[in-house]
N, C-alpha and C. Protein backbone atom coordinates (compact mmCIF):
# COMPACT_ATOMS: atom_id res chain seq x y z
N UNK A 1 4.05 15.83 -3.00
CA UNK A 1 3.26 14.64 -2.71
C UNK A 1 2.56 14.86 -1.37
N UNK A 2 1.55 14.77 -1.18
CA UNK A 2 0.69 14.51 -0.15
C UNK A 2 0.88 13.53 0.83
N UNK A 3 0.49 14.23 2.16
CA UNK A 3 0.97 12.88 3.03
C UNK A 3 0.47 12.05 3.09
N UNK A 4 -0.96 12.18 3.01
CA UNK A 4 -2.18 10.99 2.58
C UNK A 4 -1.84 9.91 1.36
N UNK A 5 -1.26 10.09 0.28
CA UNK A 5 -0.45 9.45 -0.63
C UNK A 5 0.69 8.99 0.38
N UNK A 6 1.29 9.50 0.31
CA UNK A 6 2.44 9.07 1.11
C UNK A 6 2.47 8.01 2.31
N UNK A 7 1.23 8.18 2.89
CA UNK A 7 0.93 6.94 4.07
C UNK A 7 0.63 5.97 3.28
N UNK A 8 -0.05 5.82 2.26
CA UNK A 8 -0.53 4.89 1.30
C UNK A 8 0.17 4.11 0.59
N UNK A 9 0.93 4.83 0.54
CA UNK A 9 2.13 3.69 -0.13
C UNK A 9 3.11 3.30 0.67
N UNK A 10 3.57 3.51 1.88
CA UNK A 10 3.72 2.76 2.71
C UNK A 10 3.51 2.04 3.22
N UNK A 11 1.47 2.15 3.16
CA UNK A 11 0.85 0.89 3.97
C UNK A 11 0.68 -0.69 2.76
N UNK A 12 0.87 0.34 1.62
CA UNK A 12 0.81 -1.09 0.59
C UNK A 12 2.34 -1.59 0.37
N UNK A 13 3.27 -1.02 0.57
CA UNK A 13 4.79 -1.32 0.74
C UNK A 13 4.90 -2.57 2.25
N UNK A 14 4.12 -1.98 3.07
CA UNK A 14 4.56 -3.07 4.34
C UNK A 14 3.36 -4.06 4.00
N UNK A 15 2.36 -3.95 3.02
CA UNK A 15 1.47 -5.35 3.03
C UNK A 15 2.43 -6.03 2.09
N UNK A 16 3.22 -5.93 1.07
CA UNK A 16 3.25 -6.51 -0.03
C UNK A 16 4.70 -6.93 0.60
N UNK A 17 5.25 -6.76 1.53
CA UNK A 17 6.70 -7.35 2.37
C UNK A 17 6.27 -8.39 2.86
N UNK A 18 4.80 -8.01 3.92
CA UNK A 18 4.28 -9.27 4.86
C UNK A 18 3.86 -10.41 4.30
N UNK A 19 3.20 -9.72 2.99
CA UNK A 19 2.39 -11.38 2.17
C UNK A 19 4.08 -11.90 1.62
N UNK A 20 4.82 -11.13 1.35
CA UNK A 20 5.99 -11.77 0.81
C UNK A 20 6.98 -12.73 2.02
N UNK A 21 7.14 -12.32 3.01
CA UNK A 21 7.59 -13.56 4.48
C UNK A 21 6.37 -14.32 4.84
N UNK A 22 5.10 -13.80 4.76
CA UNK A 22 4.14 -14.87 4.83
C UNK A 22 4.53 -16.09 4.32
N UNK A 23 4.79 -16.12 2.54
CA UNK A 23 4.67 -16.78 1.89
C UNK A 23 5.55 -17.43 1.64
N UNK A 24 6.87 -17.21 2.40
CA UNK A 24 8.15 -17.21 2.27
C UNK A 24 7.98 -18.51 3.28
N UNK A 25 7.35 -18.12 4.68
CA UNK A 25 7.32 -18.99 5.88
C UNK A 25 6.38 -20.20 5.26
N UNK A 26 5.29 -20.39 4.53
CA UNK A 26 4.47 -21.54 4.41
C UNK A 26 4.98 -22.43 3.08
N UNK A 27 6.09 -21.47 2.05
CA UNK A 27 6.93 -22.50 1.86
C UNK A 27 7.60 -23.38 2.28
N UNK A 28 8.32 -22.59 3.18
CA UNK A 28 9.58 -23.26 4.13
C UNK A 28 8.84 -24.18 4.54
N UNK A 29 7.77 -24.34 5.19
CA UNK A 29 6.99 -25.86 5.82
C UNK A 29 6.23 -26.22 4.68
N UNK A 30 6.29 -26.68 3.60
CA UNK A 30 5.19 -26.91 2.91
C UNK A 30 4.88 -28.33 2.73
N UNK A 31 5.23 -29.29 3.32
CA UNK A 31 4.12 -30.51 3.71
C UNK A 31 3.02 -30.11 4.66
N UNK A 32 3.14 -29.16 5.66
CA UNK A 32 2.34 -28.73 6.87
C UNK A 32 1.89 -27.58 6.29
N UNK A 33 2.28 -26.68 5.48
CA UNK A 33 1.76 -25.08 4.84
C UNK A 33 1.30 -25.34 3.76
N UNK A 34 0.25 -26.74 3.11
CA UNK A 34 -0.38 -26.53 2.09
C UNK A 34 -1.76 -26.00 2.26
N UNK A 35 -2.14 -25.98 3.14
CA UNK A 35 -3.52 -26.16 3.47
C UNK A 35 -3.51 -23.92 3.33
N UNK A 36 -2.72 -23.47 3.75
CA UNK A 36 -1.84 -22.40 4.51
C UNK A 36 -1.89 -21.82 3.13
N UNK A 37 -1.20 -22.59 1.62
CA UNK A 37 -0.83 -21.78 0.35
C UNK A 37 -1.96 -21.71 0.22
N UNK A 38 -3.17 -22.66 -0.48
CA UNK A 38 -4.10 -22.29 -0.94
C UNK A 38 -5.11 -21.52 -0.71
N UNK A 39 -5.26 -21.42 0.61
CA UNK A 39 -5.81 -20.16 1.22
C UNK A 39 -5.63 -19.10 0.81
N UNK A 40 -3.79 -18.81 0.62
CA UNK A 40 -2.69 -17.74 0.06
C UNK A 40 -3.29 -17.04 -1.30
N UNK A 41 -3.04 -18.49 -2.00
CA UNK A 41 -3.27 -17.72 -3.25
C UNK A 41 -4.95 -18.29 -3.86
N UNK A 42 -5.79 -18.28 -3.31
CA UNK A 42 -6.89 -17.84 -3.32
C UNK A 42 -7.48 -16.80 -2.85
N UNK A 43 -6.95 -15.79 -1.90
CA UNK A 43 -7.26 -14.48 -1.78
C UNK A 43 -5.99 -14.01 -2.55
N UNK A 44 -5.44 -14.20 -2.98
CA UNK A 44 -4.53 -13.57 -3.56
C UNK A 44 -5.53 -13.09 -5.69
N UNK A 45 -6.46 -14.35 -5.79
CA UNK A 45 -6.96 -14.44 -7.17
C UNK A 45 -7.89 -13.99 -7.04
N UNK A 46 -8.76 -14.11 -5.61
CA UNK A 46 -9.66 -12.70 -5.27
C UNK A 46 -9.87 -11.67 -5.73
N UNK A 47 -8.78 -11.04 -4.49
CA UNK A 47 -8.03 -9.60 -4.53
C UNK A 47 -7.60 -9.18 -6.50
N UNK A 48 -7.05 -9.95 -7.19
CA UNK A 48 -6.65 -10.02 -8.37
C UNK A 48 -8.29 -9.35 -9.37
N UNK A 49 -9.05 -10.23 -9.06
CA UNK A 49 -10.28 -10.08 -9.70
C UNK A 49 -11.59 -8.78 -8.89
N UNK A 50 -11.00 -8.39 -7.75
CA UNK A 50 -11.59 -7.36 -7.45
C UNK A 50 -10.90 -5.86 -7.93
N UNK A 51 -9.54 -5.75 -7.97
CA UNK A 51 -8.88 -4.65 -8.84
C UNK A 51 -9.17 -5.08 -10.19
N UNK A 52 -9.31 -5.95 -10.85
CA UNK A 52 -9.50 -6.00 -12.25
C UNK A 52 -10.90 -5.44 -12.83
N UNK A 53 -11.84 -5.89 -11.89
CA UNK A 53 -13.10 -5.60 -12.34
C UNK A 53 -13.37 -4.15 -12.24
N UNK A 54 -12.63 -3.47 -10.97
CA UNK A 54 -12.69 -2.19 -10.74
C UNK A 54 -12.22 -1.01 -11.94
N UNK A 55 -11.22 -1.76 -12.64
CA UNK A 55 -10.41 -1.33 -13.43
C UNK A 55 -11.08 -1.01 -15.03
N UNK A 56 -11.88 -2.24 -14.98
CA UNK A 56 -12.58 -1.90 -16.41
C UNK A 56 -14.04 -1.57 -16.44
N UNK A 57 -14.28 -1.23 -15.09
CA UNK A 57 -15.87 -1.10 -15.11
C UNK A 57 -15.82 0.55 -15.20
N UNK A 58 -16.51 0.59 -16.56
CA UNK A 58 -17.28 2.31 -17.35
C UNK A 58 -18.11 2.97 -16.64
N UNK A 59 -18.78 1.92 -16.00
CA UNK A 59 -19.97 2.80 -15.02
C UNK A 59 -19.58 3.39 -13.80
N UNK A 60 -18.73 2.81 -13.43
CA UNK A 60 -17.98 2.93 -12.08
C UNK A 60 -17.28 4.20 -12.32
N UNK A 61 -16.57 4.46 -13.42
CA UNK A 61 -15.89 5.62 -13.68
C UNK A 61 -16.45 6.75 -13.88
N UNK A 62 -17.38 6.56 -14.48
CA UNK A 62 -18.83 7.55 -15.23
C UNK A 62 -18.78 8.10 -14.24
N UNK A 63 -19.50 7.56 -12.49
CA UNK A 63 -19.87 8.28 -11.76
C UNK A 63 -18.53 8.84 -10.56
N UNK A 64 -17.59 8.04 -10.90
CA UNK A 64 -16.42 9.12 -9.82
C UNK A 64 -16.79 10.35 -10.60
N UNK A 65 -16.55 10.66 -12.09
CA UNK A 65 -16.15 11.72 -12.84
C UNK A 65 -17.64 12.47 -12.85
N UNK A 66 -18.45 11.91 -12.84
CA UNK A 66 -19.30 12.68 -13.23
C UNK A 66 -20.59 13.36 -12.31
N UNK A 67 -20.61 12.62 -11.06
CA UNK A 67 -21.84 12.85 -10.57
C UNK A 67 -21.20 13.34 -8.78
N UNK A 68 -21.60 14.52 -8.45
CA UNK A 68 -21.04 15.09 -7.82
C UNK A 68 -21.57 14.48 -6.19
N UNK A 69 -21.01 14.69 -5.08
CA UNK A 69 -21.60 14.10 -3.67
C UNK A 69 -22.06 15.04 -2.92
């Protein structure tokens, strides 16, 4: 494994801890942490719909694979 991989999934290992006590903390207050969730999980449906689109777009793939830099 590469260390470049290897930093990478570390750095998405310590985001996906932080949004997880993030979210953990604006429960715990959530008369005062609503304003706080929806923010949450509106970049959260974002983020959701920017890997998704990435995921099924043909053209996008066409040219990683095919067209050289």
């Amino acid at each position: 494994m590469a260390l470049d991989k290897l930093a990478l999934i570390l750095v998405v290992a310590f985001a996906a801890i932080w949004c997880l006590v993030m979210l953990t903390g604006i429960i715990a207050t959530l008369p005062y942490g609503l304003p706080a969730l929806v923010v949450f999980l509106l970049v959260g449906y974002f983020f959701y719909r920017v890997i998704q689109d990435r995921l099924s777009n043909k053209e996008d793939d066409y040219y990683d694979k095919n067209i050289k830099q």
